[in-house]
PDB file of N, CA and C in Angstrom:
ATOM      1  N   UNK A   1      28.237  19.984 -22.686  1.00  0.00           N
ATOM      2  CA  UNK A   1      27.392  19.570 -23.784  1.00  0.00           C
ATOM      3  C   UNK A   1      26.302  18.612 -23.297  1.00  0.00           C
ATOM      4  N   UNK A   2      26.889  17.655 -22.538  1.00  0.00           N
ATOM      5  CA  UNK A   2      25.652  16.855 -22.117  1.00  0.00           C
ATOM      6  C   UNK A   2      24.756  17.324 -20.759  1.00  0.00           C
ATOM      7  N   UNK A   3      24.961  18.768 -20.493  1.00  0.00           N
ATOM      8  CA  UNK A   3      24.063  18.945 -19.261  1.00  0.00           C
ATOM      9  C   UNK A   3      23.104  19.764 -20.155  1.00  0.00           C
ATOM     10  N   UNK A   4      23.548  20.594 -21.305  1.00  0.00           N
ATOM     11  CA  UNK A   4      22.357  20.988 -22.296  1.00  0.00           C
ATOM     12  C   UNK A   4      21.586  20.458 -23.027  1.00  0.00           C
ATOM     13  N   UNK A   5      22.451  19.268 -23.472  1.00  0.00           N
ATOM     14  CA  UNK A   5      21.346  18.329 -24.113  1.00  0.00           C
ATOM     15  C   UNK A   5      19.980  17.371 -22.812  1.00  0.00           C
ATOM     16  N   UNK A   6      20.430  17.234 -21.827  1.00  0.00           N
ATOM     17  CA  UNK A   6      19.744  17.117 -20.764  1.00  0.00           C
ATOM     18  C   UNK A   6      18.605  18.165 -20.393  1.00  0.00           C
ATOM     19  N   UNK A   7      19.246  18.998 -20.402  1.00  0.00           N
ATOM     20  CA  UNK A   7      17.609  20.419 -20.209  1.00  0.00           C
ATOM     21  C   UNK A   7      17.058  20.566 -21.720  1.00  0.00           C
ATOM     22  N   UNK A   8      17.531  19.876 -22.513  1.00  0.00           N
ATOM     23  CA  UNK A   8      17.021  20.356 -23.447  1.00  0.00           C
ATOM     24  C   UNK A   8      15.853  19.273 -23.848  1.00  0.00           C
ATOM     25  N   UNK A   9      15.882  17.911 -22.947  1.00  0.00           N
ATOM     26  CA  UNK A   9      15.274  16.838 -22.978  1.00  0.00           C
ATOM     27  C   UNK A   9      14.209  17.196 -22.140  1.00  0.00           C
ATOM     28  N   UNK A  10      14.798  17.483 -20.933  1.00  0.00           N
ATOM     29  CA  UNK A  10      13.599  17.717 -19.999  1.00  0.00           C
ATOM     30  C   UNK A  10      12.590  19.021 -20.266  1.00  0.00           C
ATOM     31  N   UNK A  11      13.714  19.831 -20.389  1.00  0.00           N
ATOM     32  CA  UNK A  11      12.225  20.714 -21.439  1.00  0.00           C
ATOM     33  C   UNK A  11      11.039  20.386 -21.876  1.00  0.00           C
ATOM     34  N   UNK A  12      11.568  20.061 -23.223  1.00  0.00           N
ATOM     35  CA  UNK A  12      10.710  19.156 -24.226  1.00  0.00           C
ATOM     36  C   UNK A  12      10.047  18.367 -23.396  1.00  0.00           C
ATOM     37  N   UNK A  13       9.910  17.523 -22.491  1.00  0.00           N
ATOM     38  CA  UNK A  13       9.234  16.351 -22.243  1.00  0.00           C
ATOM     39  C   UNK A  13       8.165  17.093 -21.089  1.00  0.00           C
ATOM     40  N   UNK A  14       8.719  18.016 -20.775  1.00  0.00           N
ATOM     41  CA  UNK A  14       7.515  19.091 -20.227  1.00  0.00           C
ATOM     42  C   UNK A  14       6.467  19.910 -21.000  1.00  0.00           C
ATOM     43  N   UNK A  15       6.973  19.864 -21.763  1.00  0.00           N
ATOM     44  CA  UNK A  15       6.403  20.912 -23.073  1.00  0.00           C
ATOM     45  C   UNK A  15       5.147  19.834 -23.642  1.00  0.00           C
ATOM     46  N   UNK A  16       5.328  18.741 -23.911  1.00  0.00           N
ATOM     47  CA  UNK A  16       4.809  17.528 -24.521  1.00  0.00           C
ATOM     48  C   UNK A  16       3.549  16.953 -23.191  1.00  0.00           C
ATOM     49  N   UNK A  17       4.139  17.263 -22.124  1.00  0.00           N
ATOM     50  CA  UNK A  17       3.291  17.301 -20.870  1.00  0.00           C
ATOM     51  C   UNK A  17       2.364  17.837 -20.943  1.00  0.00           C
ATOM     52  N   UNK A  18       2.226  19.127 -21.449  1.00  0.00           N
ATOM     53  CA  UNK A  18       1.081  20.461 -21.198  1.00  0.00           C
ATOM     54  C   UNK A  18       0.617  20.717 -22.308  1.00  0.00           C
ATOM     55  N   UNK A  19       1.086  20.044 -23.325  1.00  0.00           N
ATOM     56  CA  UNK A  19       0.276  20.493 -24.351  1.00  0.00           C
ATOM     57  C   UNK A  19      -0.932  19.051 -24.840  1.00  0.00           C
ATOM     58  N   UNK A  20      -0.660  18.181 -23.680  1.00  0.00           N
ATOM     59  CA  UNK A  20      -2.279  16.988 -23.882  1.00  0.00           C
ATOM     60  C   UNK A  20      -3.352  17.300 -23.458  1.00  0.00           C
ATOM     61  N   UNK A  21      -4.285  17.544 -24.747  1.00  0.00           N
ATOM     62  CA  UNK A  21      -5.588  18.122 -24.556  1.00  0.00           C
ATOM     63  C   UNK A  21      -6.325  17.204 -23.110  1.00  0.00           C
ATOM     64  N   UNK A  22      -6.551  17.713 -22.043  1.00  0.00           N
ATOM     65  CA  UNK A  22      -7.520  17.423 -20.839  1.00  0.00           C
ATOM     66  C   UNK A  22      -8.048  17.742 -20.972  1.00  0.00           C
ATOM     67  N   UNK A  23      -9.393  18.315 -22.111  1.00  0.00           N
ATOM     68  CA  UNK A  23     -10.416  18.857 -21.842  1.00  0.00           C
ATOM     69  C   UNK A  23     -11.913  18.242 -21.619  1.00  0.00           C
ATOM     70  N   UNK A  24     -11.769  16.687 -21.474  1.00  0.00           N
ATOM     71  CA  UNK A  24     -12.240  15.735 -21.584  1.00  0.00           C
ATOM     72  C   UNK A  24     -13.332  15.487 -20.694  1.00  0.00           C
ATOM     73  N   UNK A  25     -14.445  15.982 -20.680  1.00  0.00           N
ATOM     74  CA  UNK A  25     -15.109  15.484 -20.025  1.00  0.00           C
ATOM     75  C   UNK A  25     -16.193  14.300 -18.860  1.00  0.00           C
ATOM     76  N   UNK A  26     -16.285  14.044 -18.039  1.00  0.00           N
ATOM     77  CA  UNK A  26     -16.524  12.971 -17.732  1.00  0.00           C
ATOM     78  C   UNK A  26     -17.511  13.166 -16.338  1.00  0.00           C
ATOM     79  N   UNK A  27     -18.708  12.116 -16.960  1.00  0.00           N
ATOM     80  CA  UNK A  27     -19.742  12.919 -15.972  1.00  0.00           C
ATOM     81  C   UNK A  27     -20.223  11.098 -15.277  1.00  0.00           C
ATOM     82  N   UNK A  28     -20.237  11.813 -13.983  1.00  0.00           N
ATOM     83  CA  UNK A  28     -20.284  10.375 -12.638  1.00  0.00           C
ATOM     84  C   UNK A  28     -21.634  10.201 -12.441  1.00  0.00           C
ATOM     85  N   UNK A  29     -22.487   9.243 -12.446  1.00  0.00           N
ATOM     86  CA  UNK A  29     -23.737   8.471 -12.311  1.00  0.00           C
ATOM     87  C   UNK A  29     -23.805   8.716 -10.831  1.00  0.00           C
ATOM     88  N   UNK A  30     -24.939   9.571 -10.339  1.00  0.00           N
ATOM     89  CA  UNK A  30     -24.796   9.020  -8.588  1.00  0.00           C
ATOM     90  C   UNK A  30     -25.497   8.142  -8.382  1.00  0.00           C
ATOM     91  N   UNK A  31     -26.173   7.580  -6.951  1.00  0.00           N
ATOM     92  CA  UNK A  31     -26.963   6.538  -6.791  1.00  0.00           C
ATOM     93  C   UNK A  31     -26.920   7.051  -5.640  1.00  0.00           C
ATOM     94  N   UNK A  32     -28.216   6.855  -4.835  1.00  0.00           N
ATOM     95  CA  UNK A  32     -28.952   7.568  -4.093  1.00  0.00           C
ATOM     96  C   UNK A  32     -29.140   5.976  -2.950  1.00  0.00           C
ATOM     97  N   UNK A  33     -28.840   6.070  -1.585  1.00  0.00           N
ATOM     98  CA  UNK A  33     -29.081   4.682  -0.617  1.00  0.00           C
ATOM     99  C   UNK A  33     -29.410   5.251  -0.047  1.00  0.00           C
ATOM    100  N   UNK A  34     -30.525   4.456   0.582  1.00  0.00           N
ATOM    101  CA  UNK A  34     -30.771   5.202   1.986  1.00  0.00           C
ATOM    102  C   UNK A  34     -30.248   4.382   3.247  1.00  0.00           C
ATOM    103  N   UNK A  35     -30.418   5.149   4.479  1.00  0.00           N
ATOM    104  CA  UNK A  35     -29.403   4.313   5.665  1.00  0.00           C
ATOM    105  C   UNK A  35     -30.567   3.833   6.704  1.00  0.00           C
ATOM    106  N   UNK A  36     -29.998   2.461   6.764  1.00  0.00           N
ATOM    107  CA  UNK A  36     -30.458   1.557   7.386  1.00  0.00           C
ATOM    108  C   UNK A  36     -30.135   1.289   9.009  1.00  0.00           C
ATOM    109  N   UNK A  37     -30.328   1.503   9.831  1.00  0.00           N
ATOM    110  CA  UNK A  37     -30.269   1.398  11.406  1.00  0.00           C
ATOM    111  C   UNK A  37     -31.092   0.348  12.233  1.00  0.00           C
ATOM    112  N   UNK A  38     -29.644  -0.378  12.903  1.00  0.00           N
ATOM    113  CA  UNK A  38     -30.075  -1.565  12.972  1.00  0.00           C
ATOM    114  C   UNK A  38     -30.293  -1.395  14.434  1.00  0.00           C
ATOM    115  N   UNK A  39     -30.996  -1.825  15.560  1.00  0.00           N
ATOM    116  CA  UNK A  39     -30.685  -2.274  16.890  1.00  0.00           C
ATOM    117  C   UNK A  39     -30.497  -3.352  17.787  1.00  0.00           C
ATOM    118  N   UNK A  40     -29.925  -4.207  16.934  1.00  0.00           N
ATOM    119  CA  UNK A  40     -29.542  -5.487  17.141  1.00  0.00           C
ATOM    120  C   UNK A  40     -28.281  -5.298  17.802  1.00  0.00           C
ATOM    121  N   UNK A  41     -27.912  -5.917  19.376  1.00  0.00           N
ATOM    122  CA  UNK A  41     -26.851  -6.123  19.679  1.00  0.00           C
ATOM    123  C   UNK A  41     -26.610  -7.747  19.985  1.00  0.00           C
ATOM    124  N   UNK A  42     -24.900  -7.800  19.398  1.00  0.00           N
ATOM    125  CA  UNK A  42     -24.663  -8.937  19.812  1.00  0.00           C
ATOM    126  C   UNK A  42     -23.399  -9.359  20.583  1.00  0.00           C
ATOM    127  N   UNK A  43     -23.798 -10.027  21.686  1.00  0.00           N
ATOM    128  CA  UNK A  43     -22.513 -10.351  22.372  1.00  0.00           C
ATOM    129  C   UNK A  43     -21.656 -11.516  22.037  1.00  0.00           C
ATOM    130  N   UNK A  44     -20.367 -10.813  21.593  1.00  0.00           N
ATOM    131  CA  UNK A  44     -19.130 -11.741  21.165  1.00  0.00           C
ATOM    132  C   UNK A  44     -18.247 -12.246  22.655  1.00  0.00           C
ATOM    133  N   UNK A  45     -17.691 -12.812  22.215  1.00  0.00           N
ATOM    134  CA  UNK A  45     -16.455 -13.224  23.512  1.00  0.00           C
ATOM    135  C   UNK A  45     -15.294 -13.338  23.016  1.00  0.00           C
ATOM    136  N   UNK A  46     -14.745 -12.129  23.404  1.00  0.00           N
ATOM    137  CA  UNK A  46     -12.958 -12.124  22.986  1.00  0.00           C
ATOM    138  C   UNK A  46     -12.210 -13.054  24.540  1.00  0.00           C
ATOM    139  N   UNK A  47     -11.177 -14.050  23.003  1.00  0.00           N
ATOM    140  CA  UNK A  47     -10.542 -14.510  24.437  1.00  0.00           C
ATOM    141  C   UNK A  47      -8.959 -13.854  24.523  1.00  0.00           C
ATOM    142  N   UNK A  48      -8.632 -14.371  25.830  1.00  0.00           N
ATOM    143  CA  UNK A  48      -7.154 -13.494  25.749  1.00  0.00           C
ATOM    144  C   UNK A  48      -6.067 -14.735  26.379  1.00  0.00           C
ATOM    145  N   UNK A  49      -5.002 -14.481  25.981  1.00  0.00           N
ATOM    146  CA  UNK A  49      -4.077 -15.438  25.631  1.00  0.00           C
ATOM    147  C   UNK A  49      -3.004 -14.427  26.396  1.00  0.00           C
ATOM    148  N   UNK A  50      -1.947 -15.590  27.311  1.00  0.00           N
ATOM    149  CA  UNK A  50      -0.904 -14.726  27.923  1.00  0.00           C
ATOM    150  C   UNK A  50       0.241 -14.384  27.081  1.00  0.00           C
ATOM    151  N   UNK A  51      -0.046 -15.353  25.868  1.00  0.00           N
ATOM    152  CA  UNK A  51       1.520 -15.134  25.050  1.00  0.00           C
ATOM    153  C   UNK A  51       1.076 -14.528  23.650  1.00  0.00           C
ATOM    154  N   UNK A  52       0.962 -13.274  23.602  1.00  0.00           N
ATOM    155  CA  UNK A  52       0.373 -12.694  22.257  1.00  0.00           C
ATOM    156  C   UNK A  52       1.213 -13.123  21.117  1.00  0.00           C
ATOM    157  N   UNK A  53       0.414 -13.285  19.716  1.00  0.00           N
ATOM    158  CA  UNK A  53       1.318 -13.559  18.825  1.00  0.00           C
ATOM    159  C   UNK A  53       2.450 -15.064  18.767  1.00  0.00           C
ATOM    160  N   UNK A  54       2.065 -15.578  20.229  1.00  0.00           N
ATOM    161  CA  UNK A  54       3.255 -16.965  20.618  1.00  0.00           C
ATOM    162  C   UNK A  54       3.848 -17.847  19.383  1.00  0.00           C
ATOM    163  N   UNK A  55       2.937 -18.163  18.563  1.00  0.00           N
ATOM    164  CA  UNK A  55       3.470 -19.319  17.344  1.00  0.00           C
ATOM    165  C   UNK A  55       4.007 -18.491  16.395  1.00  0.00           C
ATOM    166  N   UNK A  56       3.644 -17.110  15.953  1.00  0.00           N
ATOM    167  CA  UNK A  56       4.022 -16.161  15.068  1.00  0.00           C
ATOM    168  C   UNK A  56       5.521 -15.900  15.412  1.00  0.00           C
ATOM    169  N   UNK A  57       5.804 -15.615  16.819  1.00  0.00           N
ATOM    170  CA  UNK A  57       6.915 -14.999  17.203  1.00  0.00           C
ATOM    171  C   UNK A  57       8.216 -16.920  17.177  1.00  0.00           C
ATOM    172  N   UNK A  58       7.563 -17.999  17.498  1.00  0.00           N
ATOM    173  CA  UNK A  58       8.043 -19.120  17.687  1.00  0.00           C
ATOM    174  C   UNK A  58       8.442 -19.365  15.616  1.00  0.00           C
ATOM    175  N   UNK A  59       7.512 -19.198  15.173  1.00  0.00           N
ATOM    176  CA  UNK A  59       7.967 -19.494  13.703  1.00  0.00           C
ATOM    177  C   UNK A  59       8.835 -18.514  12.822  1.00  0.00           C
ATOM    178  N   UNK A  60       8.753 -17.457  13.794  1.00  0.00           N
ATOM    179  CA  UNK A  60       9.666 -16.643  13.076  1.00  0.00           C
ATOM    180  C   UNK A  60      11.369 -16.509  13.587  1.00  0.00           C
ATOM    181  N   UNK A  61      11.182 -17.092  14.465  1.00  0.00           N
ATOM    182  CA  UNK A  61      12.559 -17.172  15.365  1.00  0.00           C
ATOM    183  C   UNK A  61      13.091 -18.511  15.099  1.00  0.00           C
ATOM    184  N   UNK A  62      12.936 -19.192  13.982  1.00  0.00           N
ATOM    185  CA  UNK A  62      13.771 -20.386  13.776  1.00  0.00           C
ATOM    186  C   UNK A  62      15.339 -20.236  13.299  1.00  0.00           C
ATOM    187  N   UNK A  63      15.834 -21.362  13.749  1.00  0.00           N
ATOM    188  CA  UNK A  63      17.336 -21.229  13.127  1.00  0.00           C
ATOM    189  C   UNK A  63      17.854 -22.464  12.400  1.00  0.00           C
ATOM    190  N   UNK A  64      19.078 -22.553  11.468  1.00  0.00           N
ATOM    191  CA  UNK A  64      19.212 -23.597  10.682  1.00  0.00           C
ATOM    192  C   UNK A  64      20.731 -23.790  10.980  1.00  0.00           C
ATOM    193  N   UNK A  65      21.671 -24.577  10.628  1.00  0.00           N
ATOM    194  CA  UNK A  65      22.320 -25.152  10.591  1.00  0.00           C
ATOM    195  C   UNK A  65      23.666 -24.418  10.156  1.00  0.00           C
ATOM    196  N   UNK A  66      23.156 -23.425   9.322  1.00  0.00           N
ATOM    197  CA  UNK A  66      24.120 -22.480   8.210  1.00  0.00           C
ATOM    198  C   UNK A  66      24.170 -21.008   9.192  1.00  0.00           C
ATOM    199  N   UNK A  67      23.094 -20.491  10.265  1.00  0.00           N
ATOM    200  CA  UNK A  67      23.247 -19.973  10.796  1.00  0.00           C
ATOM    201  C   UNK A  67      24.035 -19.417  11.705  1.00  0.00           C
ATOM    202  N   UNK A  68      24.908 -20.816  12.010  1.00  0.00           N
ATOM    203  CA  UNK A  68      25.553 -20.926  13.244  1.00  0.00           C
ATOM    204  C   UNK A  68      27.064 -20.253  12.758  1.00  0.00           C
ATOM    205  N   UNK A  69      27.734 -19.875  13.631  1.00  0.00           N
ATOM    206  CA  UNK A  69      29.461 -19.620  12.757  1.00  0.00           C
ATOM    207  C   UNK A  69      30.247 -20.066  13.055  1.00  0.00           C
ATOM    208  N   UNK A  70      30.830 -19.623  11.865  1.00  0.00           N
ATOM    209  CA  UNK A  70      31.945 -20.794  12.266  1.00  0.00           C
ATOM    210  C   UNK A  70      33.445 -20.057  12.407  1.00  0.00           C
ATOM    211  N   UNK A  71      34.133 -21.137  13.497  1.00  0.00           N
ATOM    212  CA  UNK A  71      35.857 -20.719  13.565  1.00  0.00           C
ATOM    213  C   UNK A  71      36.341 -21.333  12.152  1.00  0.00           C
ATOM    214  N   UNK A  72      37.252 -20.420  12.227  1.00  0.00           N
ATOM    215  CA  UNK A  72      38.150 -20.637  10.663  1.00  0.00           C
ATOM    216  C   UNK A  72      39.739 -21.688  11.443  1.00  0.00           C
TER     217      UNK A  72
END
């Protein structure tokens, strides 16, 4: 009884699906840019570090007090 009343839900709630009028139109504004080309170069300076991530990996690796285990 309750696996029919179940298809008989989902049915319906499909049925109720397909029958919402979409016929709705909807019309998109374009806008027209034109492209701009630059020839400007500029030199950055990446620096590099031996310990990637170091304080990220140091703050995430903390431990507390409650961590530790204990003998019973």
């Amino acid at each position: 009884m309750k696996t029919i009343v179940t298809l008989i839900f989902v049915l319906f709630i499909g049925v109720a699906a397909q029958a919402q009028d979409s016929k709705v139109d909807t019309k998109v504004e374009t806008i027209e840019m034109s492209i701009v080309t630059s020839t400007t170069k500029e030199n950055t300076v990446a620096r590099l570090y031996k310990n990637k991530n170091s304080r990220v990996k140091k703050a995430l690796s903390f431990t507390t007090k409650r961590n530790k285990a204990k003998l019973a």
